[in-house]
N, C-alpha and C. Protein backbone atom coordinates (compact mmCIF):
# COMPACT_ATOMS: atom_id res chain seq x y z
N UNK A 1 -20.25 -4.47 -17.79
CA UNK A 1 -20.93 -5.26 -18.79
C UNK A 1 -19.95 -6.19 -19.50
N UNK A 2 -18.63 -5.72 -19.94
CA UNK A 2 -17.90 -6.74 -20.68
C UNK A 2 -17.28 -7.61 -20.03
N UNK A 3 -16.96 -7.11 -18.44
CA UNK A 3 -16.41 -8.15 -17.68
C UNK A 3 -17.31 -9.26 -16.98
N UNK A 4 -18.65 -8.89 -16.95
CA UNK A 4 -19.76 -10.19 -17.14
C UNK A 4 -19.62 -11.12 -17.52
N UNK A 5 -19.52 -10.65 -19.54
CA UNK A 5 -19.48 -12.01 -20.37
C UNK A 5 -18.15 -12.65 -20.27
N UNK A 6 -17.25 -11.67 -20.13
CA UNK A 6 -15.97 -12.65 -19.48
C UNK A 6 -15.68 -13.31 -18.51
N UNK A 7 -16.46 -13.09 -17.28
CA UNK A 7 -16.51 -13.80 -16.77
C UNK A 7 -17.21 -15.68 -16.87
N UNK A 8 -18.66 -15.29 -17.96
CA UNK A 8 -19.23 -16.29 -18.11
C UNK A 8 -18.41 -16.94 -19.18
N UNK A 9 -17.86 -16.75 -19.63
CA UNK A 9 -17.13 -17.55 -21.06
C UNK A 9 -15.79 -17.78 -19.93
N UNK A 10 -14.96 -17.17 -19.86
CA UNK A 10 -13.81 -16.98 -18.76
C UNK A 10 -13.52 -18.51 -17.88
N UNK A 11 -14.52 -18.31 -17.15
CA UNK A 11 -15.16 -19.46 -15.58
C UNK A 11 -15.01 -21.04 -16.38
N UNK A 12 -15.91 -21.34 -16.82
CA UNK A 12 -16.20 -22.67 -17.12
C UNK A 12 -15.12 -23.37 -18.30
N UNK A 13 -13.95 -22.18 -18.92
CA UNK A 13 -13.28 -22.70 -19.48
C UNK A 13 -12.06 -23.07 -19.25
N UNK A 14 -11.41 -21.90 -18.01
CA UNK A 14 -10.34 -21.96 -17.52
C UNK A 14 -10.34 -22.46 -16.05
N UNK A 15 -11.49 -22.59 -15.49
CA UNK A 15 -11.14 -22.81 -13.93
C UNK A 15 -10.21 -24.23 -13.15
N UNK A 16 -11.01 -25.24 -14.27
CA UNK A 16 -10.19 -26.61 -14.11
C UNK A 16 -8.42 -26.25 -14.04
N UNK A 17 -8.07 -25.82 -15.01
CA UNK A 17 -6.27 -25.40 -15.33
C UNK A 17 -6.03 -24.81 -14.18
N UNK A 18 -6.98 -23.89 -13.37
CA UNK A 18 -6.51 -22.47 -12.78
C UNK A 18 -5.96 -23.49 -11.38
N UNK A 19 -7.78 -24.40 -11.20
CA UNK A 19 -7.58 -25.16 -10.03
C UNK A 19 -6.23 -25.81 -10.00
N UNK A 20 -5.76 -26.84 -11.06
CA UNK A 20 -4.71 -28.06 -11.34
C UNK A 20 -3.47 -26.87 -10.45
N UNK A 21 -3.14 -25.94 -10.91
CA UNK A 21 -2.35 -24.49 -10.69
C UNK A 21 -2.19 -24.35 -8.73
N UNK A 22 -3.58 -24.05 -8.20
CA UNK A 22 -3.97 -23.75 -6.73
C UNK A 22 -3.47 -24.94 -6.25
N UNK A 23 -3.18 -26.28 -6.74
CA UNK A 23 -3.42 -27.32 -5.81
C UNK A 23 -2.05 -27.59 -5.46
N UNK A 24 -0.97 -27.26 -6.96
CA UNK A 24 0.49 -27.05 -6.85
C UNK A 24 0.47 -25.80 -6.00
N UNK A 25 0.17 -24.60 -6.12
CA UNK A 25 1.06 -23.84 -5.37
C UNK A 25 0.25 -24.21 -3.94
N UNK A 26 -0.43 -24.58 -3.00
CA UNK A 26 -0.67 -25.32 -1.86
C UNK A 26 0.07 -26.22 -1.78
N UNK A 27 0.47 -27.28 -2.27
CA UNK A 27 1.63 -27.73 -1.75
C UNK A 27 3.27 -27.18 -1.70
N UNK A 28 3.21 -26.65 -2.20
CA UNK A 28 4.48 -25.63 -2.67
C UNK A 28 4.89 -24.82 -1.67
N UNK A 29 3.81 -23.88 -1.48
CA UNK A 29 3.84 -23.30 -0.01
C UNK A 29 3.73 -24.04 1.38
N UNK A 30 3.06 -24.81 1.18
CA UNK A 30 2.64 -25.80 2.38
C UNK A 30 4.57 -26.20 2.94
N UNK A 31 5.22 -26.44 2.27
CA UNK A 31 6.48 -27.03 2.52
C UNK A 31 7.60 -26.14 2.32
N UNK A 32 7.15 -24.89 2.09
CA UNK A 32 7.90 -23.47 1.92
C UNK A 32 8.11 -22.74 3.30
N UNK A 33 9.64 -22.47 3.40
CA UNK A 33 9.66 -21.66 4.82
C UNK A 33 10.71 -20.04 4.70
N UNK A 34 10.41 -19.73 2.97
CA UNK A 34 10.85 -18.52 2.27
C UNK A 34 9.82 -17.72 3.03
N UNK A 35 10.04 -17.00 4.00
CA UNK A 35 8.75 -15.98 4.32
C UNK A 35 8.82 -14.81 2.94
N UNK A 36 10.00 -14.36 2.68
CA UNK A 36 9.93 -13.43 1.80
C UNK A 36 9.34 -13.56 -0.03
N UNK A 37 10.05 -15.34 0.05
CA UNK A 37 9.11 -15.36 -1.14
C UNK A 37 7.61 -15.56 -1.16
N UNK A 38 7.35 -15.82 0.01
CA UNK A 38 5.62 -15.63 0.38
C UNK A 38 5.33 -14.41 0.00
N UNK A 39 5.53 -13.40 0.81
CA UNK A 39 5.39 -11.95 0.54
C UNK A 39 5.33 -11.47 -0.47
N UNK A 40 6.44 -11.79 -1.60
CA UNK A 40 6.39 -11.50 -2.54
C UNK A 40 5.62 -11.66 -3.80
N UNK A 41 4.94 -12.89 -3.66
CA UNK A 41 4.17 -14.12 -4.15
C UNK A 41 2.85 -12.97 -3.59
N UNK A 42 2.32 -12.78 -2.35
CA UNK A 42 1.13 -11.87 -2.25
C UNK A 42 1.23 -10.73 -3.06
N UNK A 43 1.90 -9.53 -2.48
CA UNK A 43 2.61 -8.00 -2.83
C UNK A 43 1.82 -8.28 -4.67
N UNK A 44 2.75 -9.19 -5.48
CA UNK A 44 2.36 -9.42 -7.07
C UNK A 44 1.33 -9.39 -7.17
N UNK A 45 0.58 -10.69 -6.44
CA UNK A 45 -0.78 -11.27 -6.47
C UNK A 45 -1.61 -10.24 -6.44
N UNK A 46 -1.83 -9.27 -5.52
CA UNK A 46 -2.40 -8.01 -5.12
C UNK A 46 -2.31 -6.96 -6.17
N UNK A 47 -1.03 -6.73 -6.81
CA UNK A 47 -0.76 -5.48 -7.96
C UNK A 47 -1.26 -6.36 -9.36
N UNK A 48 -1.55 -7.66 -9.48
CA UNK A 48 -1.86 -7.95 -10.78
C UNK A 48 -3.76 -7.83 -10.83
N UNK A 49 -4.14 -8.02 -9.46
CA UNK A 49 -5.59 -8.10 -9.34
C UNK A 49 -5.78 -6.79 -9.35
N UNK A 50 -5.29 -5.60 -8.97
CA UNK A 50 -5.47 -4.55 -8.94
C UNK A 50 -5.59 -3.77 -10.69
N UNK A 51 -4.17 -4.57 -11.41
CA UNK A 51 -4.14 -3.84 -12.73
C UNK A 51 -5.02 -4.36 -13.60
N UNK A 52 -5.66 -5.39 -12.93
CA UNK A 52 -7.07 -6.20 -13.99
C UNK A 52 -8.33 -5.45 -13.83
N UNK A 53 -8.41 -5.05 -12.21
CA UNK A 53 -9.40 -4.78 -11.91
C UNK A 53 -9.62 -3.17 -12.85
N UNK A 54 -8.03 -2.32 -12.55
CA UNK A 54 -8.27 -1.18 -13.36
C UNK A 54 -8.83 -1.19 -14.83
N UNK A 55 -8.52 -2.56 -15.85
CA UNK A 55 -9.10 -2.59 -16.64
C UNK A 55 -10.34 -3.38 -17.03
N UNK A 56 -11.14 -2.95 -16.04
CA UNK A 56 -12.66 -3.93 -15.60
C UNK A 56 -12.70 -5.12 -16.07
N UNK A 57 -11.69 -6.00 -16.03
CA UNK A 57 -11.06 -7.43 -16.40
C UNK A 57 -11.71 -8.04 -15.27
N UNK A 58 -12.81 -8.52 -14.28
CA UNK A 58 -12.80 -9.27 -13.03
C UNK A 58 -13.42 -10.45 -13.49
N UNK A 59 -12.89 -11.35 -14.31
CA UNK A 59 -12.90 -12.74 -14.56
C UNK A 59 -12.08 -13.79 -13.76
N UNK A 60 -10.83 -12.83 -13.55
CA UNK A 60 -9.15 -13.87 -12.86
C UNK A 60 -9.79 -13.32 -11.48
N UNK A 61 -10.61 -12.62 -10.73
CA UNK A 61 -10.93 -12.45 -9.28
C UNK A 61 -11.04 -13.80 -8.51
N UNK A 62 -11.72 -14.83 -9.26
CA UNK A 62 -11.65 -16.21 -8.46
C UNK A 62 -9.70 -16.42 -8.31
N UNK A 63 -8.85 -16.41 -9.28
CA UNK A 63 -7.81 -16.71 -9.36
C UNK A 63 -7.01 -16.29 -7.88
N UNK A 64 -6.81 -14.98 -7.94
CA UNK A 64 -6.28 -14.03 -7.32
C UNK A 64 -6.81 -14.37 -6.23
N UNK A 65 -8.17 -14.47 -5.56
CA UNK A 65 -8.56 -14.66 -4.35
C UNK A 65 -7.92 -16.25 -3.66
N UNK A 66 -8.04 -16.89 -4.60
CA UNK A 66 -7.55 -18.33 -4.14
C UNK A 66 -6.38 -18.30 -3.96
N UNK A 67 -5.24 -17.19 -4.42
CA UNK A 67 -3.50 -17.43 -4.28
C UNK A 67 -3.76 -16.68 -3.37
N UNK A 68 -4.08 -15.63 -2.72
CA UNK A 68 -3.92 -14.97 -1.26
C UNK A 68 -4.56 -16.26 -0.30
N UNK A 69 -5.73 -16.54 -0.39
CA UNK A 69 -6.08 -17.25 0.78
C UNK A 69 -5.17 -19.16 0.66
N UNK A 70 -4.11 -19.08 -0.07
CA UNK A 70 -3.50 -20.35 -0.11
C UNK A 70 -2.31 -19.86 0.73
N UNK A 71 -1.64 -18.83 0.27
CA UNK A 71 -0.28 -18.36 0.48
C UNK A 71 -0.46 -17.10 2.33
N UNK A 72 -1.65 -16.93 2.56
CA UNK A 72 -1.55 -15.65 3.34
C UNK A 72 -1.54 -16.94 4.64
N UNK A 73 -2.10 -17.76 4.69
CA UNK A 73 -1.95 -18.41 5.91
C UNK A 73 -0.34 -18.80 6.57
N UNK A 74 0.16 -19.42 5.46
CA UNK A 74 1.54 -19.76 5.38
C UNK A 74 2.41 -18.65 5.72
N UNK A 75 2.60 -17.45 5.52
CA UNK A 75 2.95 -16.35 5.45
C UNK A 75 2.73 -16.26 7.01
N UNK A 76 1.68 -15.93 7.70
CA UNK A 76 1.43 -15.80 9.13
C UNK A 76 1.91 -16.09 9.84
N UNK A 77 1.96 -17.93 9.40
CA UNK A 77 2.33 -18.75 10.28
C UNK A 77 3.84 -18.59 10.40
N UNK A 78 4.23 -18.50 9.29
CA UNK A 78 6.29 -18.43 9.23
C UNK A 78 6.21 -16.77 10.06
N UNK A 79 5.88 -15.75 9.92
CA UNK A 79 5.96 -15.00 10.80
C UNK A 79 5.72 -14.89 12.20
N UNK A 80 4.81 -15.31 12.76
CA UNK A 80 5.04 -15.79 13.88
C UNK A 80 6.23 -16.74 14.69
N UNK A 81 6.16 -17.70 13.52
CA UNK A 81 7.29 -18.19 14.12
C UNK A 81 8.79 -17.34 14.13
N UNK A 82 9.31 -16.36 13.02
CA UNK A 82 10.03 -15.19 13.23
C UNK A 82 9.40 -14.32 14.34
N UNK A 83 8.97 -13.80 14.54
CA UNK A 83 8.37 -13.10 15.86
C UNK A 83 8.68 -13.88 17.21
N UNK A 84 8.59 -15.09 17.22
CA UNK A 84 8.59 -15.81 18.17
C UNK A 84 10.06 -15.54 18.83
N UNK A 85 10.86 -16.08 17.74
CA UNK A 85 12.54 -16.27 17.37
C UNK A 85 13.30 -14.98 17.94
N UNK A 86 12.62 -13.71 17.53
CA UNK A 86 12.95 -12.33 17.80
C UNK A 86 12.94 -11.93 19.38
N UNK A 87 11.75 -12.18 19.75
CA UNK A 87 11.66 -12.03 21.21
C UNK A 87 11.74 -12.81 22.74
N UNK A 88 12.16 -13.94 21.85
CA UNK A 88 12.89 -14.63 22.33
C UNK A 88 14.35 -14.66 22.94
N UNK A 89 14.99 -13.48 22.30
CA UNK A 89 16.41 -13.52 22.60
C UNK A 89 16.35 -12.60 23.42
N UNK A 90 17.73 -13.04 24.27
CA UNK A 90 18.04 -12.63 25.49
C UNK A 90 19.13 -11.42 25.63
N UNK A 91 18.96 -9.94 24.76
CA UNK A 91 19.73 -9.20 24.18
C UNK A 91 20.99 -8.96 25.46
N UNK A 92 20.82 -9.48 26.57
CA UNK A 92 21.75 -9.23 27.79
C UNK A 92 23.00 -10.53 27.81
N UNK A 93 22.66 -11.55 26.88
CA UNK A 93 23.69 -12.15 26.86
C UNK A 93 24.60 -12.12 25.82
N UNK A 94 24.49 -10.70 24.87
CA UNK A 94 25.03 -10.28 23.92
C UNK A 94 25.73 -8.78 24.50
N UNK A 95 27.39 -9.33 24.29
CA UNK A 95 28.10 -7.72 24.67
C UNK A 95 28.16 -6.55 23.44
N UNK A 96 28.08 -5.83 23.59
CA UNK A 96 28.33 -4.56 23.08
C UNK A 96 29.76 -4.17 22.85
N UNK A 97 29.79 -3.96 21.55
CA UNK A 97 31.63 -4.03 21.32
C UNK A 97 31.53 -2.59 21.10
């Protein structure tokens, strides 16, 4: 019930700022090839939506959903390309000391 009206008061006052916010960190990431600060950037994202949610706070749920689905693609993609990099090598042209 209280996270309702927060949400309705919440939404229409802050979303513009939240958006201005999403559009920087999309480009931010977009040109980011920190896989770990990706990760890290989720891992937070995830424990702050979690400690809101524990306090039936789900107003910032639009927030939180929009920084995973900005940052989780980016994240993939730089991993793969590490994955790629990894199995790629040719551990036989490396001697063993």
């Amino acid at each position: 019930m209280k996270s309702e009206g927060a949400i309705e008061l919440f939404g229409p006052l802050f979303r513009p700022s939240i958006n201005v916010f999403l559009e920087y960190l999309k480009t931010t990431v977009n040109q980011s090839y920190d896989i770990f600060g990706l990760l890290l950037i989720l891992a937070i994202n995830e424990k702050n939506k979690q400690a809101f949610h524990e306090r039936d706070f789900k107003a910032l749920d639009y927030y939180f959903d929009q920084v995973g689905m900005t940052v989780w693609p980016r994240f993939e993609s730089l991993f793969e390309e590490h994955l790629k990099g990894i199995t790629g090598i040719n551990s036989k042209s490396y001697r063993m000391i």
